[in-house]
PDB file of N, CA and C in Angstrom:
ATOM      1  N   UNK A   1       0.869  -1.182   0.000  1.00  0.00           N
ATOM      2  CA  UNK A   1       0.000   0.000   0.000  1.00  0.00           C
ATOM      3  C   UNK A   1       0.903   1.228   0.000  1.00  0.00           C
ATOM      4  N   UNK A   2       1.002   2.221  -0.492  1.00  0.00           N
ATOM      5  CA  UNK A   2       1.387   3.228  -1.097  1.00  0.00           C
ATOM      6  C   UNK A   2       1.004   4.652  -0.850  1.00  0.00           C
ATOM      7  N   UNK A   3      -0.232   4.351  -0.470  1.00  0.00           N
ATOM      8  CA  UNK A   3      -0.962   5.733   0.319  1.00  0.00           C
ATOM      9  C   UNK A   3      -2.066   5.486   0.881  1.00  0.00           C
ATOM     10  N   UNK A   4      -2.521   6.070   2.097  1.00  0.00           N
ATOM     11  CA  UNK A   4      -3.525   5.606   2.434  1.00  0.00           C
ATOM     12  C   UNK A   4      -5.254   5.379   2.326  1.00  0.00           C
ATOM     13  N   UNK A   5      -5.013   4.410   2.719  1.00  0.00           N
ATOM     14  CA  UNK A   5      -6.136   3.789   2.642  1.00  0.00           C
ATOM     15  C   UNK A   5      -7.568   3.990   3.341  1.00  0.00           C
ATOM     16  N   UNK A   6      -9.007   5.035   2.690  1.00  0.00           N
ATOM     17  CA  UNK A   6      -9.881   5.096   3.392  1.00  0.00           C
ATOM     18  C   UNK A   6     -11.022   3.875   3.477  1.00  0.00           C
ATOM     19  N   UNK A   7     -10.482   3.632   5.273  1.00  0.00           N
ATOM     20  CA  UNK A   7     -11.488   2.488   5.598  1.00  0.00           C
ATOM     21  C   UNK A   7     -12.818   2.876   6.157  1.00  0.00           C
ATOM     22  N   UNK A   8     -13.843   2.224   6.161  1.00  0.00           N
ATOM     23  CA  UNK A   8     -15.096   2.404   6.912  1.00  0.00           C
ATOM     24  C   UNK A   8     -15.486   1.510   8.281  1.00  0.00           C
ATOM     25  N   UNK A   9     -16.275   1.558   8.832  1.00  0.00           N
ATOM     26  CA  UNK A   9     -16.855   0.712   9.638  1.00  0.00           C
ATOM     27  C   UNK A   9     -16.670  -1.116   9.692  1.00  0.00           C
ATOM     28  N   UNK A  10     -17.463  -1.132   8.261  1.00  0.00           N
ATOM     29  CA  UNK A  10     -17.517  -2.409   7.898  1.00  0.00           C
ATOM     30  C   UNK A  10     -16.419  -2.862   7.472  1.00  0.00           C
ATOM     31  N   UNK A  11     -15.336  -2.325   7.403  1.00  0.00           N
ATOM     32  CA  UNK A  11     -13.765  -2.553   6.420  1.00  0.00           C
ATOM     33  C   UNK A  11     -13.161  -3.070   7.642  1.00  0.00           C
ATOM     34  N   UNK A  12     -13.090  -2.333   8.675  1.00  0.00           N
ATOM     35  CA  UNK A  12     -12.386  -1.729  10.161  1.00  0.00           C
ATOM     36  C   UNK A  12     -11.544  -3.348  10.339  1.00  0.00           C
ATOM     37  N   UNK A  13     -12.211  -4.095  10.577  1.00  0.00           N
ATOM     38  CA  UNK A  13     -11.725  -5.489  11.182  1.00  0.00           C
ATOM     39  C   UNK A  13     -11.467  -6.119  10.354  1.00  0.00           C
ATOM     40  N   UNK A  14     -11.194  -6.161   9.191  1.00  0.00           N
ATOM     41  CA  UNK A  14     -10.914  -6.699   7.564  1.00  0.00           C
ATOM     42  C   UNK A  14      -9.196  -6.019   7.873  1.00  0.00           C
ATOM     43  N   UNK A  15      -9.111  -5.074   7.553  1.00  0.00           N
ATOM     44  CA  UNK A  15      -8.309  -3.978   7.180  1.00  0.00           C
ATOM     45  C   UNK A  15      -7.743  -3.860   7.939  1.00  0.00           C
ATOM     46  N   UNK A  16      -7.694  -3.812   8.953  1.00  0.00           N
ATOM     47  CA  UNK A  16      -6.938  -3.405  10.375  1.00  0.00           C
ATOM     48  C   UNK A  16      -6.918  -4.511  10.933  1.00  0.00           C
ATOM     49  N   UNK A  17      -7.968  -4.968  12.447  1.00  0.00           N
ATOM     50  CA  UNK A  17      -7.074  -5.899  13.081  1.00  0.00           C
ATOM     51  C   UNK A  17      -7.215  -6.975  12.323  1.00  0.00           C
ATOM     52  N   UNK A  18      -7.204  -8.211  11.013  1.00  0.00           N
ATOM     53  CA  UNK A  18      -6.384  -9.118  10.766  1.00  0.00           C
ATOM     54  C   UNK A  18      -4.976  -8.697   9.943  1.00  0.00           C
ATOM     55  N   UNK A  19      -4.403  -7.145   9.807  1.00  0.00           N
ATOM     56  CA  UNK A  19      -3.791  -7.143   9.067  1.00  0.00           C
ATOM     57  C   UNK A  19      -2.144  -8.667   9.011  1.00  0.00           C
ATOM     58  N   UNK A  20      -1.901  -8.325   8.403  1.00  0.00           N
ATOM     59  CA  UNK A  20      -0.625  -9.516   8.307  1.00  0.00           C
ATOM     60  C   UNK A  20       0.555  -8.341   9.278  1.00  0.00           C
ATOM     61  N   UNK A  21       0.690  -7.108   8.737  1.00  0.00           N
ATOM     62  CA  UNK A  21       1.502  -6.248   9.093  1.00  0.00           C
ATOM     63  C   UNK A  21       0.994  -5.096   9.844  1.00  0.00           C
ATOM     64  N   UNK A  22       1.849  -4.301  10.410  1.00  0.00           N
ATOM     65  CA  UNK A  22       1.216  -3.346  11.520  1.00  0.00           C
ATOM     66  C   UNK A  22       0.398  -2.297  10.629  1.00  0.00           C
ATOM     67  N   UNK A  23      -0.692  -1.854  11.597  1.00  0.00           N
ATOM     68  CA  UNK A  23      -1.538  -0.321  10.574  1.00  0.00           C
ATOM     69  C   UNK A  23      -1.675   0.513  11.620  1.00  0.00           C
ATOM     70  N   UNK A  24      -0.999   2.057  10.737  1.00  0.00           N
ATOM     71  CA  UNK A  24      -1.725   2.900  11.465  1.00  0.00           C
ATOM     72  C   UNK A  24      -3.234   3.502  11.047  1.00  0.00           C
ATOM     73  N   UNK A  25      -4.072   3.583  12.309  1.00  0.00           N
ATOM     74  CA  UNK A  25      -5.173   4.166  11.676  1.00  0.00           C
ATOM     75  C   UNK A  25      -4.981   5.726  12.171  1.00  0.00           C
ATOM     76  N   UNK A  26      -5.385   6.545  11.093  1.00  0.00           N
ATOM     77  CA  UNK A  26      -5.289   7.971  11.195  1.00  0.00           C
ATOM     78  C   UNK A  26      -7.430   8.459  11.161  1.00  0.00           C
ATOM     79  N   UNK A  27      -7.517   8.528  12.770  1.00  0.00           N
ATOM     80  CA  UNK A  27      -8.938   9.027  12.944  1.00  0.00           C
ATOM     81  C   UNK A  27      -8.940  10.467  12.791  1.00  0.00           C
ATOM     82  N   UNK A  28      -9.889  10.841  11.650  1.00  0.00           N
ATOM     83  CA  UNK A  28      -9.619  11.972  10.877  1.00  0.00           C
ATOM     84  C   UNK A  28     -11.118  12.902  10.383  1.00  0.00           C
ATOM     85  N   UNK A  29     -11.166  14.135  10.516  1.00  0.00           N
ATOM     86  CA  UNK A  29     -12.471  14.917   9.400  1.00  0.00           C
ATOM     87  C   UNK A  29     -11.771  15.765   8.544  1.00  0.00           C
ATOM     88  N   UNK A  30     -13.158  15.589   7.614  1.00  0.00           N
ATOM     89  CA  UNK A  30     -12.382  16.713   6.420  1.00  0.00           C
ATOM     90  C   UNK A  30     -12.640  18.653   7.237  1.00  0.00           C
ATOM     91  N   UNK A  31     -13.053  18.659   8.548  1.00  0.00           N
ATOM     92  CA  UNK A  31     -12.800  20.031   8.974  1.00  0.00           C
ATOM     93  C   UNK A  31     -12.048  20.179   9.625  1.00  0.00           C
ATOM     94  N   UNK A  32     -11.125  19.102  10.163  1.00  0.00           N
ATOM     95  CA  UNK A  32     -10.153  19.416  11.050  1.00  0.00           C
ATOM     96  C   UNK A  32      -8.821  19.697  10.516  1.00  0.00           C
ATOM     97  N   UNK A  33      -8.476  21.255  10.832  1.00  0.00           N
ATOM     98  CA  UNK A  33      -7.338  21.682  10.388  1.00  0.00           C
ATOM     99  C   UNK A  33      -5.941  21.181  10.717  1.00  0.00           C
ATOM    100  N   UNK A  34      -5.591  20.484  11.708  1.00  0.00           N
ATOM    101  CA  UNK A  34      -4.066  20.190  12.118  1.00  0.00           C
ATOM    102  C   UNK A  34      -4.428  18.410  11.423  1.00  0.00           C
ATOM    103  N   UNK A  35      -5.720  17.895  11.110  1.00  0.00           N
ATOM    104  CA  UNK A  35      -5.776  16.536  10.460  1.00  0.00           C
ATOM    105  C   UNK A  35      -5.655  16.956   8.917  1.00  0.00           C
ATOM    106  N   UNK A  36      -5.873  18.052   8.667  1.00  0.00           N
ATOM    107  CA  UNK A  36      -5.355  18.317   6.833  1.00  0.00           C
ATOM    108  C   UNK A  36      -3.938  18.493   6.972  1.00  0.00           C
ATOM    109  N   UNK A  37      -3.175  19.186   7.844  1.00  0.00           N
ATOM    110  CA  UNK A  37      -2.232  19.206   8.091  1.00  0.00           C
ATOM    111  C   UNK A  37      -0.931  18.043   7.990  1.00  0.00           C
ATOM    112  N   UNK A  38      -1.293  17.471   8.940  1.00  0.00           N
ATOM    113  CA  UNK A  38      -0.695  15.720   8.809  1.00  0.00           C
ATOM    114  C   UNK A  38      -0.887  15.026   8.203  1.00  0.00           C
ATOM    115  N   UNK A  39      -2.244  15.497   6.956  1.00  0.00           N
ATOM    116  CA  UNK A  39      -2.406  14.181   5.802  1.00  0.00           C
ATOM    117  C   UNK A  39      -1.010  13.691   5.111  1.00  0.00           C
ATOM    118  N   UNK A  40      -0.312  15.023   4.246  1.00  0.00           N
ATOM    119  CA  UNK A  40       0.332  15.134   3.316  1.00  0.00           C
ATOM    120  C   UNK A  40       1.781  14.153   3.982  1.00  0.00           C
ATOM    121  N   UNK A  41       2.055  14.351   5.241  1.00  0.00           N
ATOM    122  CA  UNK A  41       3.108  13.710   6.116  1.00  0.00           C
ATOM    123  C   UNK A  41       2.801  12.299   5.945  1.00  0.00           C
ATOM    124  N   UNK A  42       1.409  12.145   6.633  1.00  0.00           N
ATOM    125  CA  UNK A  42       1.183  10.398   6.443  1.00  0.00           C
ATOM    126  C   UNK A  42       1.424   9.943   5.156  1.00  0.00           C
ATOM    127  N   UNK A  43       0.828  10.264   3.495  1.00  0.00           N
ATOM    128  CA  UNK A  43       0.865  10.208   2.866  1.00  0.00           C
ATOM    129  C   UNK A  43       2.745   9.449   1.937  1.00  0.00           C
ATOM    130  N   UNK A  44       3.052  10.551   2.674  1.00  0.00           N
ATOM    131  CA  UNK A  44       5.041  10.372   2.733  1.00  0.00           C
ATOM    132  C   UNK A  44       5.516   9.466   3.658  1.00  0.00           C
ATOM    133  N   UNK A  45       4.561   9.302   4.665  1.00  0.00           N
ATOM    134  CA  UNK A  45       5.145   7.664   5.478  1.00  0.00           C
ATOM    135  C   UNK A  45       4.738   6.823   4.949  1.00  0.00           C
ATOM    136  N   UNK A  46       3.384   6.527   4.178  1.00  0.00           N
ATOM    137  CA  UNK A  46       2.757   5.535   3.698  1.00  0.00           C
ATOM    138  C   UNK A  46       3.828   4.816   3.024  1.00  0.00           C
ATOM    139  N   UNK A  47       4.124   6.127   2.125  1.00  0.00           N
ATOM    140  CA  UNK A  47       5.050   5.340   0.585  1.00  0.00           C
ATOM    141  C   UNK A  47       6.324   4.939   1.542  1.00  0.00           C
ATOM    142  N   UNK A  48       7.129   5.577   2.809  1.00  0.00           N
ATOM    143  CA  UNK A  48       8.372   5.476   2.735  1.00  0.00           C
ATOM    144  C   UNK A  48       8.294   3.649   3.598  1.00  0.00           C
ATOM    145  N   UNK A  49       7.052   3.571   4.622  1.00  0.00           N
ATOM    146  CA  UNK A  49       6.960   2.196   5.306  1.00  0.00           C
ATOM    147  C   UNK A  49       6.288   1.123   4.593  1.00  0.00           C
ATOM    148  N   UNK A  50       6.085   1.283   2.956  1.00  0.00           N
ATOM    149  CA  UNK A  50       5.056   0.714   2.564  1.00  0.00           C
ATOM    150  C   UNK A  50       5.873  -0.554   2.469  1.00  0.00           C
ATOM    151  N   UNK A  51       4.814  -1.910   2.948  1.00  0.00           N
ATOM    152  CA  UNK A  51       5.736  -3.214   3.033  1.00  0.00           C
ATOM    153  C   UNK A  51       5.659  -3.602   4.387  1.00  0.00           C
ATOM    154  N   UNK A  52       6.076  -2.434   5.522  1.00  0.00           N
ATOM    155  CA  UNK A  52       6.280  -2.564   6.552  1.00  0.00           C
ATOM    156  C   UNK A  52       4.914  -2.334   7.740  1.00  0.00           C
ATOM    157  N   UNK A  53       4.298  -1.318   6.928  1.00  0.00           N
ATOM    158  CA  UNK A  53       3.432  -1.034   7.781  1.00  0.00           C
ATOM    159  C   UNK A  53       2.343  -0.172   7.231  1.00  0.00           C
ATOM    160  N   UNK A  54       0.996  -0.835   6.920  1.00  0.00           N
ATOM    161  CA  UNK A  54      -0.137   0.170   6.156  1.00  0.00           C
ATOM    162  C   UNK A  54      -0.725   1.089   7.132  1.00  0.00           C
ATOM    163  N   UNK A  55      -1.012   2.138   6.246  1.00  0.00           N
ATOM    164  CA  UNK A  55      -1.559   3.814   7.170  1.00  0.00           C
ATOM    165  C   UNK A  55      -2.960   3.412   6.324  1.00  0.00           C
ATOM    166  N   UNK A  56      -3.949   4.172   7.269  1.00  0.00           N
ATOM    167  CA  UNK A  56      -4.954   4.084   6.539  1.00  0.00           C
ATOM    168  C   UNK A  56      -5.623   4.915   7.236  1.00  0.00           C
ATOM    169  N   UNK A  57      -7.053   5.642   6.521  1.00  0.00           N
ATOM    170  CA  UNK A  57      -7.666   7.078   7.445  1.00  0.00           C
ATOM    171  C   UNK A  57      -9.540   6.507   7.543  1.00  0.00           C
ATOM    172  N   UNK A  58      -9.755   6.896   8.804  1.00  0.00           N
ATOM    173  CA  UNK A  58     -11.184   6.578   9.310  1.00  0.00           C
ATOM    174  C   UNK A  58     -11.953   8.066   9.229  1.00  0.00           C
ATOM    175  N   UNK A  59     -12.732   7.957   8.294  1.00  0.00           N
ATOM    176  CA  UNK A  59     -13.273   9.523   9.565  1.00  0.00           C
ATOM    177  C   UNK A  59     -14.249   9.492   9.944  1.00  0.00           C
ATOM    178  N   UNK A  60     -14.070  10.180  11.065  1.00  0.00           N
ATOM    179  CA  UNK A  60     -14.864  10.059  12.435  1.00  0.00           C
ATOM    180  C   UNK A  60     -16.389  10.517  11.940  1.00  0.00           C
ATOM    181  N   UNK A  61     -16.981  11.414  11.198  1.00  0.00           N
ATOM    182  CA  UNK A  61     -17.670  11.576  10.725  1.00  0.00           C
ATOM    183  C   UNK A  61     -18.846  10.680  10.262  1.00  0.00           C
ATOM    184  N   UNK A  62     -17.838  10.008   9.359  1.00  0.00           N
ATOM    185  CA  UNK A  62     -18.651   9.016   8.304  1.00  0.00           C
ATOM    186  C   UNK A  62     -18.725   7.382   9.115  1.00  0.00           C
ATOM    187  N   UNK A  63     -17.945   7.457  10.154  1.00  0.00           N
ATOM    188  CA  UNK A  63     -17.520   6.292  10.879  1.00  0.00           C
ATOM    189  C   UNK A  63     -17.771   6.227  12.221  1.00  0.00           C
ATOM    190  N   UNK A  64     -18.846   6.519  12.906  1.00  0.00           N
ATOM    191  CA  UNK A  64     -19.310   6.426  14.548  1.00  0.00           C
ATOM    192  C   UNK A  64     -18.603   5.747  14.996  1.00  0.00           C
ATOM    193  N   UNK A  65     -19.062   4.290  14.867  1.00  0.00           N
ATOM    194  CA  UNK A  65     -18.464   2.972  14.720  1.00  0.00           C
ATOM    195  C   UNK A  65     -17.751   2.841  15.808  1.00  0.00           C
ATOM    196  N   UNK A  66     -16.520   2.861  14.588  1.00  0.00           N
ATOM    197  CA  UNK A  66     -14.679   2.662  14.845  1.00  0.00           C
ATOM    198  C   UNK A  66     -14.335   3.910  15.548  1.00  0.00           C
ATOM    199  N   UNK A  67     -15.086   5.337  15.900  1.00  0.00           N
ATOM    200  CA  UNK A  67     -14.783   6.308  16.804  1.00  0.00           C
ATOM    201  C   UNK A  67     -14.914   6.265  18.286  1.00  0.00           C
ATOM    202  N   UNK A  68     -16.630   5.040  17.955  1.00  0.00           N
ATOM    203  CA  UNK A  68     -16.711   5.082  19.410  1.00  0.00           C
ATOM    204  C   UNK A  68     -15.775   4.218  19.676  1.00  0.00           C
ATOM    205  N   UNK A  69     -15.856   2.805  19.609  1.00  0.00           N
ATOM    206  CA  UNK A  69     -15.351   1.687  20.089  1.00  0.00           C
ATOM    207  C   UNK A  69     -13.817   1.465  20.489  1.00  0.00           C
ATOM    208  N   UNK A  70     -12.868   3.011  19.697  1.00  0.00           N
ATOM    209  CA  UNK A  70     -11.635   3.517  20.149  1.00  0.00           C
ATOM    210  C   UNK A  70     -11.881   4.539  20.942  1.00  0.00           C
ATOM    211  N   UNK A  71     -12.954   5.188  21.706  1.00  0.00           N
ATOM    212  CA  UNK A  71     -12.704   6.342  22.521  1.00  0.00           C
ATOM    213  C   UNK A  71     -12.200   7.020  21.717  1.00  0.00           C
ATOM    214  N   UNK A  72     -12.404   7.921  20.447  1.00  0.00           N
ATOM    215  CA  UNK A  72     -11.827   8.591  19.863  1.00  0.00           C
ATOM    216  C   UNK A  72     -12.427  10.686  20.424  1.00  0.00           C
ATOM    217  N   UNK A  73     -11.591  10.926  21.498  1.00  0.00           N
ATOM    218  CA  UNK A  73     -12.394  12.429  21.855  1.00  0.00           C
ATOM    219  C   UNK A  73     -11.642  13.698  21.479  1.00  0.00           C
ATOM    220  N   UNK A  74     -10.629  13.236  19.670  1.00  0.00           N
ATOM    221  CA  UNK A  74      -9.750  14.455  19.781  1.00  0.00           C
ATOM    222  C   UNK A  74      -9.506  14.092  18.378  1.00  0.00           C
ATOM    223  N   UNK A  75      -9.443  14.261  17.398  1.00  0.00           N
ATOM    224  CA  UNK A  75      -8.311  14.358  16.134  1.00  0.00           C
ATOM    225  C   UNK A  75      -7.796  15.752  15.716  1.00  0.00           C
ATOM    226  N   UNK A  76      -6.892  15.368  14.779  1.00  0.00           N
ATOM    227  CA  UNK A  76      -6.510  13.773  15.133  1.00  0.00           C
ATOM    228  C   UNK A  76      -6.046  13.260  16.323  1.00  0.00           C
ATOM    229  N   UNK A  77      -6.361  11.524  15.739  1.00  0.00           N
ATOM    230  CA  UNK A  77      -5.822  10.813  16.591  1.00  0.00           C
ATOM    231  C   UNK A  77      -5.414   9.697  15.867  1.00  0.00           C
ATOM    232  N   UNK A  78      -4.352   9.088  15.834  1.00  0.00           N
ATOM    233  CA  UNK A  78      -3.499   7.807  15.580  1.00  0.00           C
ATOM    234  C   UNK A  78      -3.129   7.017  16.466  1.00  0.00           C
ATOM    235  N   UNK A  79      -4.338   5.586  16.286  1.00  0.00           N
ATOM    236  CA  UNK A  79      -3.915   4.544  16.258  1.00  0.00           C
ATOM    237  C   UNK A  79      -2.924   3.207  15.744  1.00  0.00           C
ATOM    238  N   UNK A  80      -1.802   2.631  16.480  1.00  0.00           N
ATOM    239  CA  UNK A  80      -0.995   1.537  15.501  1.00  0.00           C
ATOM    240  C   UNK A  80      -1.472  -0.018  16.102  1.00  0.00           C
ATOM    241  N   UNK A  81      -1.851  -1.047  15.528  1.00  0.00           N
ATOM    242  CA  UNK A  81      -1.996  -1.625  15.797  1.00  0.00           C
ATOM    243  C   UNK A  81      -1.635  -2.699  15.050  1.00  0.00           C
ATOM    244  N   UNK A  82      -0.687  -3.580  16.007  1.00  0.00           N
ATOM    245  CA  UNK A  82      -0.260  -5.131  15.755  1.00  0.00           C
ATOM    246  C   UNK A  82      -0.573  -6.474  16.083  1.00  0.00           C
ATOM    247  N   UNK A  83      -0.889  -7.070  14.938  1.00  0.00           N
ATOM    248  CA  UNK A  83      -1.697  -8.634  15.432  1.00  0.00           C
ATOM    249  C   UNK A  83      -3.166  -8.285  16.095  1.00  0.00           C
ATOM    250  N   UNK A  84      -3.803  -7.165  15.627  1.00  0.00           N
ATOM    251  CA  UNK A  84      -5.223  -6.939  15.707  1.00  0.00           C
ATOM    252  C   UNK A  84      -5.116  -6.437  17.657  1.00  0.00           C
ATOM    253  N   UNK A  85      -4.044  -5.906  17.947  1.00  0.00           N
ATOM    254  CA  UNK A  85      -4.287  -5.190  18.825  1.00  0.00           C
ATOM    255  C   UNK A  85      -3.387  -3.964  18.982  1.00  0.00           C
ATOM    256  N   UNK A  86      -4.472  -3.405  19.735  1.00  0.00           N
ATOM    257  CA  UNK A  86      -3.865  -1.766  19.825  1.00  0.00           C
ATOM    258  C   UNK A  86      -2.055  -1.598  20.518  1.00  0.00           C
ATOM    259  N   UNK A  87      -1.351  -1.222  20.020  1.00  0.00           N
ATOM    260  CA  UNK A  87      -0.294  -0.741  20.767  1.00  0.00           C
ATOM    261  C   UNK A  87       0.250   0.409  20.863  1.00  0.00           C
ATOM    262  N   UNK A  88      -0.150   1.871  20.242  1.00  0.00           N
ATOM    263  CA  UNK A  88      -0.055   3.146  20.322  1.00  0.00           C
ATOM    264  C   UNK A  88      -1.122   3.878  20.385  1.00  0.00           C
ATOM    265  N   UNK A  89      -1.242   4.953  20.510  1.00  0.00           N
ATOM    266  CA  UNK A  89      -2.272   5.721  20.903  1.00  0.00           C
ATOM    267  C   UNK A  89      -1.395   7.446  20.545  1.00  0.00           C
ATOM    268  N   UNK A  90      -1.647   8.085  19.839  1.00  0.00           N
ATOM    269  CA  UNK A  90      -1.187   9.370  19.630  1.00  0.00           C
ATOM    270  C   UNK A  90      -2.095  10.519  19.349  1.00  0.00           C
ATOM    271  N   UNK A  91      -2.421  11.369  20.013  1.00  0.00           N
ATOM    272  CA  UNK A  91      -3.411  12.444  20.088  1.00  0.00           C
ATOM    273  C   UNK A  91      -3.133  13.385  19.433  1.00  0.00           C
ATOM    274  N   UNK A  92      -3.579  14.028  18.235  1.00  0.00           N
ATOM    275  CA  UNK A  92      -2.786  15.484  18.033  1.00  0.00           C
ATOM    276  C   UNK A  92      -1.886  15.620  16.591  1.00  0.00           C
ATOM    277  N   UNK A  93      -1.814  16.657  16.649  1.00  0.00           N
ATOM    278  CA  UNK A  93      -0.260  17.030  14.760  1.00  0.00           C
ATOM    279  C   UNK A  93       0.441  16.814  15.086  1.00  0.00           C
ATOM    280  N   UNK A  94       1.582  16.280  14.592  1.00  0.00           N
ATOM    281  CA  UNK A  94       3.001  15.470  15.087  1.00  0.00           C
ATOM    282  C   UNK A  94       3.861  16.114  13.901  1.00  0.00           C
ATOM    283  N   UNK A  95       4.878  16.437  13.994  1.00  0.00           N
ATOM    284  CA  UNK A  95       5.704  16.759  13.227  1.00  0.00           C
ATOM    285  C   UNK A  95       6.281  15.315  12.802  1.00  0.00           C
ATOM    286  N   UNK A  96       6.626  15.064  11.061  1.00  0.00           N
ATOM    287  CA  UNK A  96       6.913  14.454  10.264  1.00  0.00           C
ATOM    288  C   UNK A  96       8.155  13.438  10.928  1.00  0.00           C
ATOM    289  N   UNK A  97       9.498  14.158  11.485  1.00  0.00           N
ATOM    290  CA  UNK A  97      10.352  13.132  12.666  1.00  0.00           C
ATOM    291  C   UNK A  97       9.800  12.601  13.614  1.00  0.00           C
ATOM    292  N   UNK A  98       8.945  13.052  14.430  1.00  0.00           N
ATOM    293  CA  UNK A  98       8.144  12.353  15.332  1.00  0.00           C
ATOM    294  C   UNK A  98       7.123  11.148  15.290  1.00  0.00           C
ATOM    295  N   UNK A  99       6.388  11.151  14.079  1.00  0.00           N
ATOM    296  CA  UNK A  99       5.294   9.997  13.365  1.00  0.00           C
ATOM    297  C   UNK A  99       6.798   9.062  13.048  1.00  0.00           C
ATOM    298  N   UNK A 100       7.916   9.568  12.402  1.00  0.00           N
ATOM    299  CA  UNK A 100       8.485   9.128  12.191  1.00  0.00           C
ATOM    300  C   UNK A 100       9.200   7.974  13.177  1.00  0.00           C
ATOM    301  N   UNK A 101       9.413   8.643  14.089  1.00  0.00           N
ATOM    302  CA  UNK A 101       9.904   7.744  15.588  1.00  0.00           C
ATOM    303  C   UNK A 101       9.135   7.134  15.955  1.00  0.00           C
ATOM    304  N   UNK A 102       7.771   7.085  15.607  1.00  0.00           N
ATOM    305  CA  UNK A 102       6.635   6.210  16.512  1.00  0.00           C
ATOM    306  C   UNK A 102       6.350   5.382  15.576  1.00  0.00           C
ATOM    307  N   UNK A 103       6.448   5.515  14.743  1.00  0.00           N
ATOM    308  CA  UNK A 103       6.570   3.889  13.501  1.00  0.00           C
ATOM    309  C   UNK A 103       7.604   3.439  13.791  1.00  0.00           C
ATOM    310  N   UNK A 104       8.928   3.667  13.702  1.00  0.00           N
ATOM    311  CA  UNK A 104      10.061   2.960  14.212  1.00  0.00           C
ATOM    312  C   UNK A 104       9.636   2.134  15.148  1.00  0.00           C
ATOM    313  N   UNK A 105       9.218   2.806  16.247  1.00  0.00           N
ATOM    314  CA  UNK A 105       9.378   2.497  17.688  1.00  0.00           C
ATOM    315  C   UNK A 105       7.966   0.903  17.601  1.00  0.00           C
ATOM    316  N   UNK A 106       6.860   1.134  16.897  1.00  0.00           N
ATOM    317  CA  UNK A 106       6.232   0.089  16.756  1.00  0.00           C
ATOM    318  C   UNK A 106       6.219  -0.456  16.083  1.00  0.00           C
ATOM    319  N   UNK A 107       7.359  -0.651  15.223  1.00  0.00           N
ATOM    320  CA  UNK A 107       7.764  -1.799  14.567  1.00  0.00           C
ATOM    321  C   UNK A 107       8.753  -2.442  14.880  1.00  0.00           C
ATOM    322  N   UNK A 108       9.364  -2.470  16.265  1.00  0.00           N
ATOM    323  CA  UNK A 108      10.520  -3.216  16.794  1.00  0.00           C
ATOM    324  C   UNK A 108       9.991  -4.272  17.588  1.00  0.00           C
TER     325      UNK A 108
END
């Protein structure tokens, strides 16, 4: 995967937790300004971890769902999750080295 991937509700557990490899989910609206912000970044991790680790974007909007059932009370917010369970949790715009370190860091 190459760029990310918009999942829905019904995708959520398809797509995410059986992935083979780790995903981040990026819980996201199209009005939230610091989540337009960090698209273009994810977008550039997608391609640079692609293999290693799929990004993919929920939005909260179109997706109750997967907002409630993560406690989602802020975007963004990024979820990573391995072997269909959660292991990061990141609230907020992250500068491009930083997303950067937290993929590292959950893929070791």
């Amino acid at each position: 995967m190459s760029e990310p991937l918009a999942v829905n509700d019904d995708e959520f557990d398809q797509i995410v937790l059986q992935s083979e490899i780790p995903v981040l989910v990026d819980f996201w609206a199209p009005w939230c300004q610091p989540c337009l912000m960090i698209a273009p970044i994810l977008d550039e991790l997608a391609e640079e971890f692609s293999g290693r680790m799929n990004i993919v974007r929920v939005d909260v909007d179109q997706n109750l769902k997967s907002a409630v059932k993560y406690s989602i009370m802020a975007i963004p917010s990024l979820l990573i999750f391995r072997n269909g369970k959660l292991i990061t949790n990141v609230v907020g715009a992250k500068r491009k080295q930083d997303l950067k370190q937290i993929i590292d860091d959950a893929l070791k």
